[in-house]
Protein backbone atom coordinates (compact mmCIF):
# COMPACT_ATOMS: atom_id res chain seq x y z
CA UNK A 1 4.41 0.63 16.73
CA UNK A 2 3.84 -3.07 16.73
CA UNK A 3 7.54 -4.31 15.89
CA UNK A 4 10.53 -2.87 15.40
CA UNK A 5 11.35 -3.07 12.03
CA UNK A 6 7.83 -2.59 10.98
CA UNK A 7 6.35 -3.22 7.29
CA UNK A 8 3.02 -2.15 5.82
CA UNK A 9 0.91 -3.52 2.80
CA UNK A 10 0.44 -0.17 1.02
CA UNK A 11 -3.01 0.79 0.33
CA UNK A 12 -3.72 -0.45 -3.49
CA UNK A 13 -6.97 0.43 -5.67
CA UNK A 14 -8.09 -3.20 -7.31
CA UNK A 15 -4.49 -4.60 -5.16
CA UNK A 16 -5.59 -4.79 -1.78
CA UNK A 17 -8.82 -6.57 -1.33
CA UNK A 18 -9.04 -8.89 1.81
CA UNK A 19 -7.56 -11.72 -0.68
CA UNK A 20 -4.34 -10.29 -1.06
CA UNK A 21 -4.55 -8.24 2.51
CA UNK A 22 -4.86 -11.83 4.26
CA UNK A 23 -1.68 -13.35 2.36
CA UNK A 24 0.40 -10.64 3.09
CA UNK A 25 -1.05 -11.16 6.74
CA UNK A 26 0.05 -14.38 6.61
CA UNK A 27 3.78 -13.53 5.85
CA UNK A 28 4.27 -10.98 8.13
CA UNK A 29 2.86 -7.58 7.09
CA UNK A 30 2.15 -6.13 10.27
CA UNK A 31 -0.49 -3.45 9.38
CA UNK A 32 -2.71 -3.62 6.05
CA UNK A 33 -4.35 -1.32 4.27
CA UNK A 34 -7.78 -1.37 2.28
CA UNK A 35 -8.54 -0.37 -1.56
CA UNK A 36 -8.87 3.61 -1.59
CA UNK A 37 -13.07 4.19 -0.87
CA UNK A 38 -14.62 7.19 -2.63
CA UNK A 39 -15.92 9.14 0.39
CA UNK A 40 -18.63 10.77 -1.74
CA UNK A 41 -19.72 7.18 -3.14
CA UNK A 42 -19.80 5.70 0.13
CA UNK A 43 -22.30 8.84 2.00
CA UNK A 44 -24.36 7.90 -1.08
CA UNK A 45 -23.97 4.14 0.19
CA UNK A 46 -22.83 3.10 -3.01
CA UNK A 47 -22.61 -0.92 -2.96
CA UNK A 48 -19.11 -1.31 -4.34
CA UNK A 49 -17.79 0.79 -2.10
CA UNK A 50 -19.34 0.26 1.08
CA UNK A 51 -18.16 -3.10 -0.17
CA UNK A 52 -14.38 -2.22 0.42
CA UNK A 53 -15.73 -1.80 4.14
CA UNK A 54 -15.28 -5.62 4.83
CA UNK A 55 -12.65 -6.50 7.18
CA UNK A 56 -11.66 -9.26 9.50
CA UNK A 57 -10.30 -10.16 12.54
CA UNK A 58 -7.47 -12.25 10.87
CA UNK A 59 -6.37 -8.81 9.36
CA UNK A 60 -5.71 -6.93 12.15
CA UNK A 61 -4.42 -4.25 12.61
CA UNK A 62 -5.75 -3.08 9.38
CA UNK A 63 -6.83 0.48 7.93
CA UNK A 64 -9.25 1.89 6.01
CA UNK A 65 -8.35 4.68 3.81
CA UNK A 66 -10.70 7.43 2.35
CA UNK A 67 -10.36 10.04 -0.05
CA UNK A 68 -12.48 13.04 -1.30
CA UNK A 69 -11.72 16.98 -1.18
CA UNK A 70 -14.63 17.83 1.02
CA UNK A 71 -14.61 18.47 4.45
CA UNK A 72 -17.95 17.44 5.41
CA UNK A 73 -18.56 14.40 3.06
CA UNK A 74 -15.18 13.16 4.42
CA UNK A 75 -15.79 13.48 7.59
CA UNK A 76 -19.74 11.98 7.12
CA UNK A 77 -17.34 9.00 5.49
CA UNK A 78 -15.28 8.92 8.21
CA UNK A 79 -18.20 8.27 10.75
CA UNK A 80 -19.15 5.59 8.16
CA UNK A 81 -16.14 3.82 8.30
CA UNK A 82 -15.82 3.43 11.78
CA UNK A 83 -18.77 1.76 12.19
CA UNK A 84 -16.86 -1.32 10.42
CA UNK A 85 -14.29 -1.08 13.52
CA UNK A 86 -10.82 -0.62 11.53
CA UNK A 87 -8.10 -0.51 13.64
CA UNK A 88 -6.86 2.77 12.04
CA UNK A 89 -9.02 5.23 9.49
CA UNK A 90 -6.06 6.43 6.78
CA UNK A 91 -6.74 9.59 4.62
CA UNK A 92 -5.52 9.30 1.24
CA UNK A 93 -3.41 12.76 -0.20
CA UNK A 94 -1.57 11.02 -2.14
CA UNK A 95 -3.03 9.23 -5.04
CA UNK A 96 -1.70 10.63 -8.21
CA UNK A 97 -3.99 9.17 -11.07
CA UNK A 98 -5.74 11.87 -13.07
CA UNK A 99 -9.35 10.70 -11.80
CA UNK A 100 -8.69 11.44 -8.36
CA UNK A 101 -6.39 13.85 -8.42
CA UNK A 102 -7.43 15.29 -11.27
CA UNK A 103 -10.30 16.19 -9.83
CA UNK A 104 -8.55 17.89 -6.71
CA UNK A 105 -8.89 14.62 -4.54
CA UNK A 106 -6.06 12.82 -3.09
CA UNK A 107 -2.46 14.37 -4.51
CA UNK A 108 -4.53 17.08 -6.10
CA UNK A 109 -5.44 18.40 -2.38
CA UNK A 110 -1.21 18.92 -2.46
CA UNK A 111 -2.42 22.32 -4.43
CA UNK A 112 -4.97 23.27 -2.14
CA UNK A 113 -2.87 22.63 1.85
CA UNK A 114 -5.64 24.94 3.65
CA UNK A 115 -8.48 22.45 2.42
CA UNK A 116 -5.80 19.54 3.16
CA UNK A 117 -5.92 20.50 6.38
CA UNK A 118 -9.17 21.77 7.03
CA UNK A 119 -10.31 17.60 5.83
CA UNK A 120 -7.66 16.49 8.35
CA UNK A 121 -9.16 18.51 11.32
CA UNK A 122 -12.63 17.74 10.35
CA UNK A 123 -12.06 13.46 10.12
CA UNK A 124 -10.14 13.76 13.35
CA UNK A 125 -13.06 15.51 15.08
CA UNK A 126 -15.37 13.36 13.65
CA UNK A 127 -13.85 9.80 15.16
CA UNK A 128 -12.78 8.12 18.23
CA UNK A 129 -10.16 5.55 16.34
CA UNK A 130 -6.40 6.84 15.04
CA UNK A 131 -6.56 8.97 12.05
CA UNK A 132 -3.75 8.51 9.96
CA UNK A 133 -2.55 10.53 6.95
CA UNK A 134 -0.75 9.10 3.49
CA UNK A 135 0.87 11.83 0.96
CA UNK A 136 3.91 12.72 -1.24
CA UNK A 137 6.61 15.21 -1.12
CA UNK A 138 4.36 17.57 -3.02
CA UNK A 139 2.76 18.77 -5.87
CA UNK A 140 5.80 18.96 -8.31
CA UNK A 141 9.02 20.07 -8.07
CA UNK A 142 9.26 23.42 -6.46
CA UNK A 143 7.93 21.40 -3.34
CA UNK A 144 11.46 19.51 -2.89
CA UNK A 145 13.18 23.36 -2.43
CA UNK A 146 12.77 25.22 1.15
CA UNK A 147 9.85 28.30 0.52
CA UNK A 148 10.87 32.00 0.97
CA UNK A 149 8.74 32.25 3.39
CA UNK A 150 10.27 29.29 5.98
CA UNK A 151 12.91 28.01 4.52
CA UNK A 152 12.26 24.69 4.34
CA UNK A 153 10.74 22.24 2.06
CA UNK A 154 7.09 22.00 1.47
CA UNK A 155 6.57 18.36 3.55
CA UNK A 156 8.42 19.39 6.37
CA UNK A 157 6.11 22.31 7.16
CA UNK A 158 3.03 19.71 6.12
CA UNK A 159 4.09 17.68 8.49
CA UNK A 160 3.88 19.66 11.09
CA UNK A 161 0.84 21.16 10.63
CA UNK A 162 -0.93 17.73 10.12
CA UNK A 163 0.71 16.79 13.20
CA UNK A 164 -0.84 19.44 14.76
CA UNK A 165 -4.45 18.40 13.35
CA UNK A 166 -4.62 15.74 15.31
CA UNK A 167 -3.16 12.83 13.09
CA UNK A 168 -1.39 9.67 14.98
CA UNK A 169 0.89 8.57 11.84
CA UNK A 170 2.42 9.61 8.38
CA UNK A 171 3.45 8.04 5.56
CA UNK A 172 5.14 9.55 2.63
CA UNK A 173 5.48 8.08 -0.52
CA UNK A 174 9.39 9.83 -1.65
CA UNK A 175 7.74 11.47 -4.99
CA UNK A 176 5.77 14.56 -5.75
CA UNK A 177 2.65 14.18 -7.42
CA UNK A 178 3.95 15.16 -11.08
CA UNK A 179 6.35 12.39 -10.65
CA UNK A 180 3.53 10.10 -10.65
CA UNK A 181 5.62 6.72 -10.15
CA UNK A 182 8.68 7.92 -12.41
CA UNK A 183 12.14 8.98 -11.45
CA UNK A 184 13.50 7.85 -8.04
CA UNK A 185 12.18 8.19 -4.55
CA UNK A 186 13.60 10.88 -2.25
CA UNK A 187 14.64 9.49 0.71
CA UNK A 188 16.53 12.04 1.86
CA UNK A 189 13.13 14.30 2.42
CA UNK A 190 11.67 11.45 4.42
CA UNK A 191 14.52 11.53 6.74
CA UNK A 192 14.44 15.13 7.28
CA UNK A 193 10.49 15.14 8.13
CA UNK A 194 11.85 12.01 10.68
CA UNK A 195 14.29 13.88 12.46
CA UNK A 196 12.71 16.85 12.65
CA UNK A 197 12.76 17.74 16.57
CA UNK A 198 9.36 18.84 16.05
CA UNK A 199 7.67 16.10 15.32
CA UNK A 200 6.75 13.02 17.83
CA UNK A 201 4.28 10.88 15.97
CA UNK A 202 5.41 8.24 13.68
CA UNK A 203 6.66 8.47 9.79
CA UNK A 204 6.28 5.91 7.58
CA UNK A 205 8.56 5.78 4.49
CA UNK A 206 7.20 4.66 1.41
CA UNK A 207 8.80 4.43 -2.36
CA UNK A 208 11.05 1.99 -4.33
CA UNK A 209 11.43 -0.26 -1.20
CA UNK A 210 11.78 -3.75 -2.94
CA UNK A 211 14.63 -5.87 -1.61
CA UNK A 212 15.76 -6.66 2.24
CA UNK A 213 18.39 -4.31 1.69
CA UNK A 214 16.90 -1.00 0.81
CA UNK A 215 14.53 -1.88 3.63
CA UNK A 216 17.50 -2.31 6.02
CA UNK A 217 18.54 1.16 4.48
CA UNK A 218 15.34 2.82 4.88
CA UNK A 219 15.81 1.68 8.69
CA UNK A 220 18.65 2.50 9.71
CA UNK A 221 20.06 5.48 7.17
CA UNK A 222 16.57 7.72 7.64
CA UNK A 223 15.31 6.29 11.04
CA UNK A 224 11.96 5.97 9.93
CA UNK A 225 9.47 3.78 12.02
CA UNK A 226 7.88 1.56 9.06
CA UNK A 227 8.47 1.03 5.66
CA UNK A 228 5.41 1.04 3.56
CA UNK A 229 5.47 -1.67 0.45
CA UNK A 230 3.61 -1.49 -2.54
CA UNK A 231 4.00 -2.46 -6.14
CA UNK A 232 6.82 -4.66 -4.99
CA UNK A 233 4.24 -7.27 -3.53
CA UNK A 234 2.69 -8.09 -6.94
CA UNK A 235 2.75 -11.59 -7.13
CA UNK A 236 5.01 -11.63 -3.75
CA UNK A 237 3.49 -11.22 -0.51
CA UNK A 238 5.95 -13.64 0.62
CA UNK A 239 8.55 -10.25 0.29
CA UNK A 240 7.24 -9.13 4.04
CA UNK A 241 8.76 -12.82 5.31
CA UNK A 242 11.98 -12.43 3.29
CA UNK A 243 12.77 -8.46 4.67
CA UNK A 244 11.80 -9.67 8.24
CA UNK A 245 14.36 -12.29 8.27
CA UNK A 246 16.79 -9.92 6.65
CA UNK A 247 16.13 -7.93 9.70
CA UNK A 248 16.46 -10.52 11.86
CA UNK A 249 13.02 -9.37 13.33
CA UNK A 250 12.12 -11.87 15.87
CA UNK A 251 8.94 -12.04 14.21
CA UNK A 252 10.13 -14.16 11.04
CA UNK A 253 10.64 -17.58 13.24
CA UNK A 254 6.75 -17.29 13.96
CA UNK A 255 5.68 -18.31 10.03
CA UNK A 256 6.96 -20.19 7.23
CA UNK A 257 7.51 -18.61 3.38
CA UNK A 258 8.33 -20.35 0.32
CA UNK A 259 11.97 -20.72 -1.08
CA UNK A 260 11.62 -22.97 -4.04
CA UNK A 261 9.87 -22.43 -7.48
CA UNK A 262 7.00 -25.02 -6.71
CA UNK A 263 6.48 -23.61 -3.27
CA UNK A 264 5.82 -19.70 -4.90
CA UNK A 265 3.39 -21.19 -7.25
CA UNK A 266 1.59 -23.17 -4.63
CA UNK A 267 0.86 -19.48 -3.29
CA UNK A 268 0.05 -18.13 -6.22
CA UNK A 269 -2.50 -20.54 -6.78
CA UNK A 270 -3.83 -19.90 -3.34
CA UNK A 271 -4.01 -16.22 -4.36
CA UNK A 272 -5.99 -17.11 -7.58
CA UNK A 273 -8.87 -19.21 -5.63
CA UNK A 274 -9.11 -16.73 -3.09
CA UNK A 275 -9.53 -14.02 -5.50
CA UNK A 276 -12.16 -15.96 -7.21
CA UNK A 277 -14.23 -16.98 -3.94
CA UNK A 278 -14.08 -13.14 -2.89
CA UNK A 279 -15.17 -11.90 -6.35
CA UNK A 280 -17.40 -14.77 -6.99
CA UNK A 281 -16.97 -15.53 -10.54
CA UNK A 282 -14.10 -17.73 -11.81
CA UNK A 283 -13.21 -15.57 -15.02
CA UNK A 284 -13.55 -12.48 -13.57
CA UNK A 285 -11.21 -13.52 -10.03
CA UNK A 286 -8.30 -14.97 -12.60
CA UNK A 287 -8.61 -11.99 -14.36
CA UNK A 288 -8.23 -9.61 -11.42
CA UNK A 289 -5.30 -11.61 -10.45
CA UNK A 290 -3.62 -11.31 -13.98
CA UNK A 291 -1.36 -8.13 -12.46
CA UNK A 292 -0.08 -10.80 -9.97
CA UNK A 293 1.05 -12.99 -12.64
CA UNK A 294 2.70 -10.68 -14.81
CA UNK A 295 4.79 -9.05 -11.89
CA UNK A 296 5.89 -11.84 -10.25
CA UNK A 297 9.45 -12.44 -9.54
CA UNK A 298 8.95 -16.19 -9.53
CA UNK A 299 8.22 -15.87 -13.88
CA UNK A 300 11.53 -13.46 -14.31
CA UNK A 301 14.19 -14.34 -16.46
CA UNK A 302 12.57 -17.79 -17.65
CA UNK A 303 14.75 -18.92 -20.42
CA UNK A 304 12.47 -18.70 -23.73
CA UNK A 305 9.62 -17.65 -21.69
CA UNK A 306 7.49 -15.58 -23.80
CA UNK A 307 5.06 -17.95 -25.14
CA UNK A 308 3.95 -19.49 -21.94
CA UNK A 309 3.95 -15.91 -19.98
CA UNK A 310 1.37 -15.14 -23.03
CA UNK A 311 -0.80 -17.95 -22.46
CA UNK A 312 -0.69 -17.85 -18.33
CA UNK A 313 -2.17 -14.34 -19.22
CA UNK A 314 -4.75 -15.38 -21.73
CA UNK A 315 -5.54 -17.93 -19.71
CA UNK A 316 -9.54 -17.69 -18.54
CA UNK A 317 -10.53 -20.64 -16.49
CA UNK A 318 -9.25 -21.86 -13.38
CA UNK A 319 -7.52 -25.57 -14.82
CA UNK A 320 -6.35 -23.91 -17.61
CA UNK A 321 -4.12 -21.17 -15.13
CA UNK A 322 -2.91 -24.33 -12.70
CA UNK A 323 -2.41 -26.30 -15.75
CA UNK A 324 0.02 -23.79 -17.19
CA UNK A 325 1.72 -22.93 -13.62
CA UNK A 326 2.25 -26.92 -13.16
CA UNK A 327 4.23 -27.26 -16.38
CA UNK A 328 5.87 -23.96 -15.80
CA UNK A 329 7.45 -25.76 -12.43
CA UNK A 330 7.83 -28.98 -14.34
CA UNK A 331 9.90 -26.97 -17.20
CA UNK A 332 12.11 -24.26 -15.11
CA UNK A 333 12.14 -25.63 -11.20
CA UNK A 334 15.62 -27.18 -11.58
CA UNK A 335 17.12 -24.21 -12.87
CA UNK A 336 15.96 -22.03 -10.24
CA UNK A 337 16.43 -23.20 -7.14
């Protein structure tokens, strides 16, 4: 492990292209993770996916994750992907969305643990680099209660045995797959797969983690050895600067992150040209960045907000979204500092 409080960007479909991957680089994620790439789509070198192969040096470490539900195409992917030299190759079993797992990809492979494993062996015999593994507690809720037949819950066993494939890491996201997002994260099963005597690789926590505190809390009440952030970073990948200084990790002297109003949009801005130079259109870059705009923490509890948040939205060119964001500092800044 690379620190010791460490914090991953969670692996994002249409989040975590090398736009947003290099700003949350910048504050202090110490491992990033790619979009999710169709295994299937990239054997059939597919151009938007082989196009979620592009890395950089200014990223590392970063992984590459893959999904699919066969053993061979995955592990014909996995040869693929190391070609493009990730630092690790990350297999995805946990994506709930109906078109993956739907289709007994990702969480759906929850249902299926012989073929879950039998993809794990096969990508881990099929690459030099660390294979990692991402999942959930389970398929639904019967997997939170210990089996008849070992007495414990469903992930604990999991673990093991994907342990035993060959894996170097796991991270588990604290929800089952008919959860979806819903409901709380369970914690308390992360801990247990952390402490069990068994296991000697590294478990990553991931769920609800969006302040300094429940990162502290993830730390030091279930002893895991990251924290994994997602949907938290929308419009906030300065949040990896704020929980490293919260954790006093000696890390957070070595960058700068912004504290006032003016200072957030500055990097949102950044965020929107970079999103446009990596897509390549204007419209299309401010409109993949829209999800940024709406989440962000910086446009929360605005006094008589709604009319501008409608029109930052509806926005379309690149002046017109700065122009907006400028009088949105000029308007609010003093009353949010």
């Amino acid at each position: 492990m690379s620190t010791l409080h460490s914090i991953y960007l969670a692996p994002m479909e249409d989040v975590t292209d090398p736009a947003f991957r290099l700003l949350c680089k910048r504050f202090g994620a110490d491992r990033v993770y790619t979009e999710f790439v169709n295994a299937d789509a990239l054997v059939r070198d597919v151009a938007s996916t082989t196009r979620k192969l592009q890395i950089s040096d200014a990223e590392r470490p970063v992984a590459i994750q893959i999904y699919g539900r066969d053993p061979q195409s995955m592990s014909d992917a996995a040869r693929i992907v190391a070609q493009a030299k990730p630092d690790f190759l990350d297999i995805n079993f946990g994506c709930p969305v109906k078109k993956v797992a739907g289709k007994g990809a990702g969480a759906g492979l929850l249902r299926e643990p012989d073929k879950m494993l039998a993809i794990t062996r096969a990508v881990v015999d099929a690459v030099s680099i660390p294979v990692t593994v991402k999942t959930r507690l389970g398929w639904d809720d019967s997997s939170l209660h210990p089996s008849s037949m070992t007495s414990r819950p469903f992930i604990v066993d999991m673990a093991e045995a994907l342990q035993d494939c060959g894996i170097a890491e796991l991270a588990i996201h604290g929800r089952t797959r008919s959860q979806m997002y819903r409901g709380e994260a369970d914690w308390t099963l992360i801990g247990e797969v952390k402490n069990n005597p068994r296991m000697h690789i590294p478990i990553i926590g991931n769920g609800d983690i969006t302040t300094p505190e429940q990162a502290r809390l993830a730390f030091d009440r279930y002893g895991v050895d990251a924290i994994m952030i997602g949907r938290a970073t929308f419009g906030c990948p300065w949040l990896f600067a704020e929980m490293k200084e919260a954790l006093s990790s000696p890390e957070a002297i070595s960058f700068s992150f912004p504290h006032t109003m003016a200072e957030k949009v500055a990097v949102l801005k950044e965020h929107v040209d970079a999103s446009i130079a990596w897509i390549g259109d204007e419209r299309k870059g401010i409109v993949h960045s829209r999800r940024h705009f709406a989440a962000s923490p910086v446009f929360k509890g605005l006094y008589d907000f709604r009319s501008t948040r409608i029109a930052l939205l509806r926005a379309e060119s690149r002046d017109e979204v700065f122009a907006i964001m400028d009088d949105i500092v000029e308007r609010y800044s003093s009353t949010c500092l």
